[in-house]
PDB file of N, CA and C in Angstrom:
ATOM      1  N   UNK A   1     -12.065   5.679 -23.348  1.00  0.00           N
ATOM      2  CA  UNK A   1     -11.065   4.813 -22.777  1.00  0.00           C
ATOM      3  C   UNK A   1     -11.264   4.813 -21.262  1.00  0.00           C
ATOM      4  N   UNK A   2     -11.634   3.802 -20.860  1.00  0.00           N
ATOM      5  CA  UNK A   2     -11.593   3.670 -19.099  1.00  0.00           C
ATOM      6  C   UNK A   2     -10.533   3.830 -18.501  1.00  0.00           C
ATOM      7  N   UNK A   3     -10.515   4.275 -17.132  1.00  0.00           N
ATOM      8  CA  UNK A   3      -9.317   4.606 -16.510  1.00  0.00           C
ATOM      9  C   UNK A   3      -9.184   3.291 -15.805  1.00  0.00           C
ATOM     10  N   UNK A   4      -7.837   3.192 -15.400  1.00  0.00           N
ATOM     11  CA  UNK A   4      -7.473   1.702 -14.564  1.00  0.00           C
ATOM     12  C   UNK A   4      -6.601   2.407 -13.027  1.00  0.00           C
ATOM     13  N   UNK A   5      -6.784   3.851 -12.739  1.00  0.00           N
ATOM     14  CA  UNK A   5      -6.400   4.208 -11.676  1.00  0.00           C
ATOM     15  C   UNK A   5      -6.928   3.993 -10.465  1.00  0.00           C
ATOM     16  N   UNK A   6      -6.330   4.233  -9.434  1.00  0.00           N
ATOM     17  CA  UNK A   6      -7.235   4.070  -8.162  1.00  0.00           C
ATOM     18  C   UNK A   6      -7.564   4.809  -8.158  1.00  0.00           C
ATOM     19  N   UNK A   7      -9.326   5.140  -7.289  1.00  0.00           N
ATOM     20  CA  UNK A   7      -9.936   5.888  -6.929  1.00  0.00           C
ATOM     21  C   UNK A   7      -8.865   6.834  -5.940  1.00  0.00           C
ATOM     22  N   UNK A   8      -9.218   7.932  -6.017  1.00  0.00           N
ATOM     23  CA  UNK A   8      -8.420   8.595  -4.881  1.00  0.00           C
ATOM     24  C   UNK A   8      -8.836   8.234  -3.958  1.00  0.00           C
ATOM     25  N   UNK A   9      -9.835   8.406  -3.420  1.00  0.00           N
ATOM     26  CA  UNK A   9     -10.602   7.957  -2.047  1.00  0.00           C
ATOM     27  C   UNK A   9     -10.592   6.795  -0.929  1.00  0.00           C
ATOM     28  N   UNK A  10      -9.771   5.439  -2.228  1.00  0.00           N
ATOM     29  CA  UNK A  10      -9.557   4.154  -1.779  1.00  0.00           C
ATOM     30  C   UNK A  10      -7.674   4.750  -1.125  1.00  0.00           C
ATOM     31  N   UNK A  11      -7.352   5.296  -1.958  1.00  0.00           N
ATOM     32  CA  UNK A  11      -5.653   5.757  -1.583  1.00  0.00           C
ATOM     33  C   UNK A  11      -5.951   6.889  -0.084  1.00  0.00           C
ATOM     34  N   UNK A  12      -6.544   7.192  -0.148  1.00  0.00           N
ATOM     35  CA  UNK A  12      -6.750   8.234   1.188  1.00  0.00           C
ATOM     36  C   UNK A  12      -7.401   7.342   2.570  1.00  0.00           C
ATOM     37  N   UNK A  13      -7.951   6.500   2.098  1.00  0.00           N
ATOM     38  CA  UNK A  13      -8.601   5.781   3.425  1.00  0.00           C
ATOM     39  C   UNK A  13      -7.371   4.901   3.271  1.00  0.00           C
ATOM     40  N   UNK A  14      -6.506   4.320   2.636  1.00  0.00           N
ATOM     41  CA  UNK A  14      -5.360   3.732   2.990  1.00  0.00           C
ATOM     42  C   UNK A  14      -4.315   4.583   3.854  1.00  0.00           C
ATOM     43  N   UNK A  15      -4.047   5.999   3.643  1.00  0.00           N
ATOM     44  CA  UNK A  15      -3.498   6.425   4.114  1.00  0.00           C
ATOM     45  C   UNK A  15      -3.727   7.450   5.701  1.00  0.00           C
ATOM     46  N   UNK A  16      -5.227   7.200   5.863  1.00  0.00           N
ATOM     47  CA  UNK A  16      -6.047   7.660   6.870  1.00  0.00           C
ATOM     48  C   UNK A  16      -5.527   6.404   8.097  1.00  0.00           C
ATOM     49  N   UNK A  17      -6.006   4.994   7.727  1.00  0.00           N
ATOM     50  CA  UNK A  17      -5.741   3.884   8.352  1.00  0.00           C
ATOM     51  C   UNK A  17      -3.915   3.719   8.668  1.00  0.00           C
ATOM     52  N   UNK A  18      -2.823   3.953   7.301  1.00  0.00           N
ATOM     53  CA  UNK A  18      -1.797   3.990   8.227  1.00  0.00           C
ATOM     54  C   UNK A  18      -1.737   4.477   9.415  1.00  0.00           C
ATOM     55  N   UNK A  19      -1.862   6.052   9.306  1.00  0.00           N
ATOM     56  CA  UNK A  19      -1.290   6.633  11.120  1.00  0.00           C
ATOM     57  C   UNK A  19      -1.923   5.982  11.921  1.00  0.00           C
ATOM     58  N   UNK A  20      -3.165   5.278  12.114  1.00  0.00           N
ATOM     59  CA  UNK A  20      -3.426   4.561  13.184  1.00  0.00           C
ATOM     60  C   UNK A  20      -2.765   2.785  13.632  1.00  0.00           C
ATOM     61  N   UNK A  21      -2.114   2.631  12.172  1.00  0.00           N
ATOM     62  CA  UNK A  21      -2.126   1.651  12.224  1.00  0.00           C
ATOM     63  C   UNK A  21      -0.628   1.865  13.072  1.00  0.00           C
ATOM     64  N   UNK A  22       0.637   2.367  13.017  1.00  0.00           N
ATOM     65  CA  UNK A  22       1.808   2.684  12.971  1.00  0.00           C
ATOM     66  C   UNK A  22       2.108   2.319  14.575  1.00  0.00           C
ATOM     67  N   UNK A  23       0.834   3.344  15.292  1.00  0.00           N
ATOM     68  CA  UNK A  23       0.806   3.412  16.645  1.00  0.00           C
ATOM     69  C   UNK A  23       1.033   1.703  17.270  1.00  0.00           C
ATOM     70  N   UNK A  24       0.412   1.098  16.670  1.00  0.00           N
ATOM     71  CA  UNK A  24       0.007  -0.506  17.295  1.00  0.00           C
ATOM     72  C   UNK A  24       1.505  -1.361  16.984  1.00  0.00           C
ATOM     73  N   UNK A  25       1.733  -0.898  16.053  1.00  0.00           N
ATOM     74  CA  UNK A  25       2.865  -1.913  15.086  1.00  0.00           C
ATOM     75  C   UNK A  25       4.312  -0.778  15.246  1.00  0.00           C
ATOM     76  N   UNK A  26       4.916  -0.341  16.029  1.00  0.00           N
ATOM     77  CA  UNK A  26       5.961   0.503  16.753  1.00  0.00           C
ATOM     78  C   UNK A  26       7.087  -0.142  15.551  1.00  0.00           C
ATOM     79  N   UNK A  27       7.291  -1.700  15.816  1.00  0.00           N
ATOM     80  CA  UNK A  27       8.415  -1.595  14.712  1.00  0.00           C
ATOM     81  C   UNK A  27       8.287  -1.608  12.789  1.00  0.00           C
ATOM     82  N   UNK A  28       7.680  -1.262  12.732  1.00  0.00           N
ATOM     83  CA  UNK A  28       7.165  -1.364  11.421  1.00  0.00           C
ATOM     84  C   UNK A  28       7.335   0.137  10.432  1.00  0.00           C
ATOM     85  N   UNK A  29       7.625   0.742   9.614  1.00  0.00           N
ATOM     86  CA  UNK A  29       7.291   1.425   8.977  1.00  0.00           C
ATOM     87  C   UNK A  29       6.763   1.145   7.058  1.00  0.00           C
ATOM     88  N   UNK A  30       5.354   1.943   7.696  1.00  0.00           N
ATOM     89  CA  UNK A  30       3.872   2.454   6.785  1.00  0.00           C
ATOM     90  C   UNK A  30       3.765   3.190   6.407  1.00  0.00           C
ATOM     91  N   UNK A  31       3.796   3.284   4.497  1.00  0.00           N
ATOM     92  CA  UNK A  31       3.602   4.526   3.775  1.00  0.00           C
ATOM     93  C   UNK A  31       2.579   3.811   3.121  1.00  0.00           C
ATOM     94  N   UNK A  32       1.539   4.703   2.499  1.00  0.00           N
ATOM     95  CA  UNK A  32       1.104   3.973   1.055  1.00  0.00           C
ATOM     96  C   UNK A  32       1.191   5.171   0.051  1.00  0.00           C
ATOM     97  N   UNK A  33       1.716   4.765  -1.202  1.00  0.00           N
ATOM     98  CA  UNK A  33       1.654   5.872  -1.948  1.00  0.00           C
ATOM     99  C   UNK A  33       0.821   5.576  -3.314  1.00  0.00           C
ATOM    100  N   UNK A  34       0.567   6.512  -3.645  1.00  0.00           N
ATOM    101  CA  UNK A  34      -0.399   6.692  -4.827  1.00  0.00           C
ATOM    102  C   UNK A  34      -1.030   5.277  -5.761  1.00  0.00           C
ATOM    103  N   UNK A  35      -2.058   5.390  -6.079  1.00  0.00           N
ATOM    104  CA  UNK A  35      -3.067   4.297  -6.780  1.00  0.00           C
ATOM    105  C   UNK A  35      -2.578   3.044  -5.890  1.00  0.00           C
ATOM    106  N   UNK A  36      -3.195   3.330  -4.623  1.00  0.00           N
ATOM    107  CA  UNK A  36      -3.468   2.257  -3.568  1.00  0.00           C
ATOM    108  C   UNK A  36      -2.103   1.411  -3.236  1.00  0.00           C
ATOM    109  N   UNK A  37      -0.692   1.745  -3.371  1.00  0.00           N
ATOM    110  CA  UNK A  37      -0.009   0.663  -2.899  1.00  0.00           C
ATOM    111  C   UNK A  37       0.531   0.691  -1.256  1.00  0.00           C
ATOM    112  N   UNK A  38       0.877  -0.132  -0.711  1.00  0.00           N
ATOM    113  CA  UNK A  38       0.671   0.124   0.697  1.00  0.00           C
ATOM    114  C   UNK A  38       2.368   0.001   0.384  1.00  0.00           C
ATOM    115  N   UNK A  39       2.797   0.009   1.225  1.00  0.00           N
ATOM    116  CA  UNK A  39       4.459  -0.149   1.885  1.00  0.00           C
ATOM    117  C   UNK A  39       4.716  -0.476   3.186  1.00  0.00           C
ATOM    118  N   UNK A  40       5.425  -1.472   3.753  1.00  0.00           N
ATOM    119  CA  UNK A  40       5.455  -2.329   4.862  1.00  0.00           C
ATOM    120  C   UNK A  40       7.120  -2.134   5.086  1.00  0.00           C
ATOM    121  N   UNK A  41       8.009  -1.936   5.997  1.00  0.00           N
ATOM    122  CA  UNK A  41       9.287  -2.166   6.380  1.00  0.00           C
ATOM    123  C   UNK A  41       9.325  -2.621   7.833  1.00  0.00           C
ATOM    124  N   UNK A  42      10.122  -3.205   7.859  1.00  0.00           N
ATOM    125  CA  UNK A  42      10.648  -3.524   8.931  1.00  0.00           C
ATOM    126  C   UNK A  42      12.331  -4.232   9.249  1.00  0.00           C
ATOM    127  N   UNK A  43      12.824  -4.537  10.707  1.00  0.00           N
ATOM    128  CA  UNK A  43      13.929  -4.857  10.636  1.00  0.00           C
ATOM    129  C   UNK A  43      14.134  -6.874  10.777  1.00  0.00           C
ATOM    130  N   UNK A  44      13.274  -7.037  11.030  1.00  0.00           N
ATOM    131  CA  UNK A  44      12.396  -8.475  11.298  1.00  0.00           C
ATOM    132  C   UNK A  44      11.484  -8.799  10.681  1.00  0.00           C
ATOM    133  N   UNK A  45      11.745  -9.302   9.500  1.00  0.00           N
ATOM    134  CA  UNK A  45      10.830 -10.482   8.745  1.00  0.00           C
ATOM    135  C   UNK A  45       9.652 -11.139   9.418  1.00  0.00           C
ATOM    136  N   UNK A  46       9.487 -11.848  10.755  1.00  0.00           N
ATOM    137  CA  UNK A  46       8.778 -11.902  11.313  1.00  0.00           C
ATOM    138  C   UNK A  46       7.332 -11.025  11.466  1.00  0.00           C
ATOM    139  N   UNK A  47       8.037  -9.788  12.137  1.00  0.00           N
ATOM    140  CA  UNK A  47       7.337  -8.719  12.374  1.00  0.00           C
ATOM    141  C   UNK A  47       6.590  -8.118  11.666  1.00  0.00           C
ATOM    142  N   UNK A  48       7.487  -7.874  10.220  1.00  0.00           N
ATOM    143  CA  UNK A  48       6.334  -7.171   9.171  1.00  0.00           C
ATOM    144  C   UNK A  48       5.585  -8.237   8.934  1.00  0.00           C
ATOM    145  N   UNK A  49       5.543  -9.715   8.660  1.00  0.00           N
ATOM    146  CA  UNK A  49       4.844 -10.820   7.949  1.00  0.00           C
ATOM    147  C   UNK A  49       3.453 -10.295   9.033  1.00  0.00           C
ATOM    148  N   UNK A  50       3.559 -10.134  10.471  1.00  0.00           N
ATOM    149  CA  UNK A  50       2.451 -10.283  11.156  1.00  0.00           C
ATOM    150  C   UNK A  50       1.870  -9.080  10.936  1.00  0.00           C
ATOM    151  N   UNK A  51       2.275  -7.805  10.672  1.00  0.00           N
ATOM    152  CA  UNK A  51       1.738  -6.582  10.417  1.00  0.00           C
ATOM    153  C   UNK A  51       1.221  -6.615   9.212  1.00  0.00           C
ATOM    154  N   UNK A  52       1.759  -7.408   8.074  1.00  0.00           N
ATOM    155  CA  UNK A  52       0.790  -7.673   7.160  1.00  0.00           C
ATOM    156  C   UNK A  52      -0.125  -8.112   7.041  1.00  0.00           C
ATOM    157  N   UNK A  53      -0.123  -9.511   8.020  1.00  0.00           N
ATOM    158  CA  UNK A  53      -1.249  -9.894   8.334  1.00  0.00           C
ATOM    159  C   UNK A  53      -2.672  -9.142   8.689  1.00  0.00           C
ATOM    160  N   UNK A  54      -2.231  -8.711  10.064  1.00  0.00           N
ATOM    161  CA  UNK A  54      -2.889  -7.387  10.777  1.00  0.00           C
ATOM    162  C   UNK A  54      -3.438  -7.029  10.200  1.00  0.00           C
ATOM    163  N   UNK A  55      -2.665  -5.993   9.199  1.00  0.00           N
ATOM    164  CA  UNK A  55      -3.338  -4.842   7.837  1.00  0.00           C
ATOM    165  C   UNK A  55      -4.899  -5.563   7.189  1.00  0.00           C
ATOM    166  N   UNK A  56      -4.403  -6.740   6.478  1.00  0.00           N
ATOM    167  CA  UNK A  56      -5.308  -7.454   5.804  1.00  0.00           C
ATOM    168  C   UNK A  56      -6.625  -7.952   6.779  1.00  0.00           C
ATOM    169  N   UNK A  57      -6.534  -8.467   7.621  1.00  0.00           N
ATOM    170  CA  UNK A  57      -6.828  -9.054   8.594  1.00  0.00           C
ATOM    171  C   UNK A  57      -8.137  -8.041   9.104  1.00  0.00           C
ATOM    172  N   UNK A  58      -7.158  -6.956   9.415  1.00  0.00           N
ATOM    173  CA  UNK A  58      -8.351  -5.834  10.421  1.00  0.00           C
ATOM    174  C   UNK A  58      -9.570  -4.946   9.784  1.00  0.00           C
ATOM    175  N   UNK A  59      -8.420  -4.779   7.736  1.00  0.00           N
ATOM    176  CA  UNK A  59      -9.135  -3.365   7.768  1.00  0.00           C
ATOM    177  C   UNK A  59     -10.284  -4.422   6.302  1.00  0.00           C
ATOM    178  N   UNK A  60     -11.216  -3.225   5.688  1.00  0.00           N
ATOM    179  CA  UNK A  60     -11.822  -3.803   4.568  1.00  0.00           C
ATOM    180  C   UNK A  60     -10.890  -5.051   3.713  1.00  0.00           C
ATOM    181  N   UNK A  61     -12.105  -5.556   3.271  1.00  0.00           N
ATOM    182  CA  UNK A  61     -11.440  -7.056   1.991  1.00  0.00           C
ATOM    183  C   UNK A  61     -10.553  -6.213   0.711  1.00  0.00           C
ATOM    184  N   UNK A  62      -9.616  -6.586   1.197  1.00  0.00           N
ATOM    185  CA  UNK A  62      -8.933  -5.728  -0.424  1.00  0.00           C
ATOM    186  C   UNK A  62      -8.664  -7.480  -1.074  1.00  0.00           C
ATOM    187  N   UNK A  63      -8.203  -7.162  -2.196  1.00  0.00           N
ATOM    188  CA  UNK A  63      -7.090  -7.872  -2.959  1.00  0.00           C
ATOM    189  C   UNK A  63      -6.134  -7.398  -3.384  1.00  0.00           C
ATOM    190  N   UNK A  64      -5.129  -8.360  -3.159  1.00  0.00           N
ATOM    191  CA  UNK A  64      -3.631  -8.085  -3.747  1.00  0.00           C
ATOM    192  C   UNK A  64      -2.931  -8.765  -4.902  1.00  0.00           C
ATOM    193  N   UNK A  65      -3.301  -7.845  -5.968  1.00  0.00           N
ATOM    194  CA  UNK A  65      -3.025  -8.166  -7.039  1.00  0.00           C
ATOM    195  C   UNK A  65      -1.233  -8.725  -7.466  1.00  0.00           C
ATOM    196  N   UNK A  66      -0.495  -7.733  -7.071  1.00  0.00           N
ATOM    197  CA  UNK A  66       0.604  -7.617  -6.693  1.00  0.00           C
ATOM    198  C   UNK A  66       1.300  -7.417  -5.749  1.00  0.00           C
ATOM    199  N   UNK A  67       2.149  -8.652  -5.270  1.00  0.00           N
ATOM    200  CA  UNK A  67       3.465  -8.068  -4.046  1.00  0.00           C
ATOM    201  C   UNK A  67       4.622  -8.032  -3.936  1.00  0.00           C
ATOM    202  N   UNK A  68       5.342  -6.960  -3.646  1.00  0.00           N
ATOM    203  CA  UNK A  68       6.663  -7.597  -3.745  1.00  0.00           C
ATOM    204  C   UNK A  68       7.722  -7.490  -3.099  1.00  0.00           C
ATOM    205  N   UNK A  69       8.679  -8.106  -2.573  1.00  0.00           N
ATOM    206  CA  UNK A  69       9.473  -8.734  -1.457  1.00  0.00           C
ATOM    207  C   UNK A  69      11.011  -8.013  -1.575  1.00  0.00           C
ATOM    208  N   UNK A  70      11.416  -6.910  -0.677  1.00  0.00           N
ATOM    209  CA  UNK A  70      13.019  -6.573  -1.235  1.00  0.00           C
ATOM    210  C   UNK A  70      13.420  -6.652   0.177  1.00  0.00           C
ATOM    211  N   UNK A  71      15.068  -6.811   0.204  1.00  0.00           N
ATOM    212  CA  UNK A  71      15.482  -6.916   1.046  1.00  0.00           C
ATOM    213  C   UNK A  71      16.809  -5.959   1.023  1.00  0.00           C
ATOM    214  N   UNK A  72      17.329  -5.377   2.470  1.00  0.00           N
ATOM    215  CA  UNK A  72      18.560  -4.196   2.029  1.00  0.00           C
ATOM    216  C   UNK A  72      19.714  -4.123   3.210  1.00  0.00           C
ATOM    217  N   UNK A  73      20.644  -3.890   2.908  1.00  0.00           N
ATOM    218  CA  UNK A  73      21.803  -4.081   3.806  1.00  0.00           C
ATOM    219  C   UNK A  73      21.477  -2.608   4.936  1.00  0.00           C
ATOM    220  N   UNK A  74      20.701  -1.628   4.624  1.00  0.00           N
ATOM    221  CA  UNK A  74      20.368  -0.698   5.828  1.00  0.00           C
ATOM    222  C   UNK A  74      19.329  -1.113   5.781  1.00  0.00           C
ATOM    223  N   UNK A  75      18.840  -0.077   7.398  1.00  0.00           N
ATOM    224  CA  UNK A  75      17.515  -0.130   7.472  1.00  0.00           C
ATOM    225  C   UNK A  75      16.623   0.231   7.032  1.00  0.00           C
ATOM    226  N   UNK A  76      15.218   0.162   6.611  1.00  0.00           N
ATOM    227  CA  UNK A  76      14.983  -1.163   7.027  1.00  0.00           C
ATOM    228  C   UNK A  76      15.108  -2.029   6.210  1.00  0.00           C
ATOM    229  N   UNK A  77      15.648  -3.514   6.765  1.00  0.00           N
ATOM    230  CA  UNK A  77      15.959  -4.869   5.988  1.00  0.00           C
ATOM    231  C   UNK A  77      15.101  -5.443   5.251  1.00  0.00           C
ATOM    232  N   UNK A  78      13.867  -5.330   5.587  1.00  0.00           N
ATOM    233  CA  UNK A  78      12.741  -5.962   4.782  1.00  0.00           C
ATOM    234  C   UNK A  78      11.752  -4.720   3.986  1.00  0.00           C
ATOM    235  N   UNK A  79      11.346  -5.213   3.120  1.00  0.00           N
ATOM    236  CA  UNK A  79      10.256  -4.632   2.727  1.00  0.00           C
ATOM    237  C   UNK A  79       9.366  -5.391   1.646  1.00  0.00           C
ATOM    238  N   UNK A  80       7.888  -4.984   2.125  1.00  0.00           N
ATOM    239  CA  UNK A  80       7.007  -5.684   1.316  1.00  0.00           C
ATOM    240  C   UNK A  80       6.257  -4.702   0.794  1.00  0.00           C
ATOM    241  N   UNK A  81       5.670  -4.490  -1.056  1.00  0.00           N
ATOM    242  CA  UNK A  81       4.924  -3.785  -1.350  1.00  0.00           C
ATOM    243  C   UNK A  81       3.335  -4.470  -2.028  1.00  0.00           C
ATOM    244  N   UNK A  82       2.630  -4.039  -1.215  1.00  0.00           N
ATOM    245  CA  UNK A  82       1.612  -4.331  -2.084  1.00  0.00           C
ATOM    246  C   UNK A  82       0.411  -3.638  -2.391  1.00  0.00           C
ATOM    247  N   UNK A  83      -0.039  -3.935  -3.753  1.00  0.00           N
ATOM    248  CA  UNK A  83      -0.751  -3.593  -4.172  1.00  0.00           C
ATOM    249  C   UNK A  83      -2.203  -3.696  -3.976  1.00  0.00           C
ATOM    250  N   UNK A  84      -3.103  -2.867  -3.408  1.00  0.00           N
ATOM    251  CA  UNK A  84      -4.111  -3.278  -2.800  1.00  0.00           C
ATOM    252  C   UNK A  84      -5.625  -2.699  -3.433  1.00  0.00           C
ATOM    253  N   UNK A  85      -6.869  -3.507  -4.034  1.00  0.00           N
ATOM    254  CA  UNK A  85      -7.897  -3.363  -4.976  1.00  0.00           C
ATOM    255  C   UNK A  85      -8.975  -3.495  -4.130  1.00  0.00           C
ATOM    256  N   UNK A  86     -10.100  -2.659  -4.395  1.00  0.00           N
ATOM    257  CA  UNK A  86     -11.404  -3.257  -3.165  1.00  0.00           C
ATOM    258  C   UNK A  86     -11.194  -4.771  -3.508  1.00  0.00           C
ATOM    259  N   UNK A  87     -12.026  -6.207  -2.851  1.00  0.00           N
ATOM    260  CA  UNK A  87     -12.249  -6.887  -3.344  1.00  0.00           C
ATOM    261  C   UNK A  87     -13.310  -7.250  -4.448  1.00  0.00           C
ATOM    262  N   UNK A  88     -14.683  -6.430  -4.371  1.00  0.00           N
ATOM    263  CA  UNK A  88     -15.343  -6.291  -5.336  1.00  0.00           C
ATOM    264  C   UNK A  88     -14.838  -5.665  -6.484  1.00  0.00           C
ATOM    265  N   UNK A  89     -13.754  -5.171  -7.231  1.00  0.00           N
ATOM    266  CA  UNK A  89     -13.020  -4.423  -8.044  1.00  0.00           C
ATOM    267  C   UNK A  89     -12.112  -5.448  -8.806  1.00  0.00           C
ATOM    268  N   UNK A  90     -11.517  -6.154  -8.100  1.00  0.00           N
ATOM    269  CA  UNK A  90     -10.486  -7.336  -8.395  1.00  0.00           C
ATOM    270  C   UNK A  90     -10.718  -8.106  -9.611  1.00  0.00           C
TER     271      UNK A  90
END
């Protein structure tokens, strides 16, 4: 039976790239937790949309299989999760 987990290695260079990323993007908070999903918050919709961008934008071609959009009466107001695959993997 094949496994359908993430590599650990793809989840660790995700989480290697947050702390650097955090520094640049001050209002934003970046977790990714286990089998590659990233986590995006912020208090401005705006803000995370462009830090998502960023993310995608700067680091390797992933795909995002899955994303998904919550919103919360504390902070932070936004949040986006997604799910992130090499692109050759996808």
């Amino acid at each position: 039976m094949a496994s359908t987990e993430m590599p650990l290695s793809v989840t660790e260079e995700l989480r290697a790239r947050a702390g650097a990323f955090v520094n640049s993007h001050q209002d934003v908070w970046v977790t990714v937790e286990d089998e590659g999903e990233l986590v995006m918050a912020a208090d401005d919709p705006a803000v995370l949309m462009q830090a998502v961008a960023d993310w995608l934008t700067e680091g390797p071609d992933y795909a995002v299989p899955v994303a998904t959009w919550t919103t919360a009466s504390t902070q932070p107001l936004y949040t986006l999760r997604l799910v992130l695959r090499a692109a050759s993997a996808a």
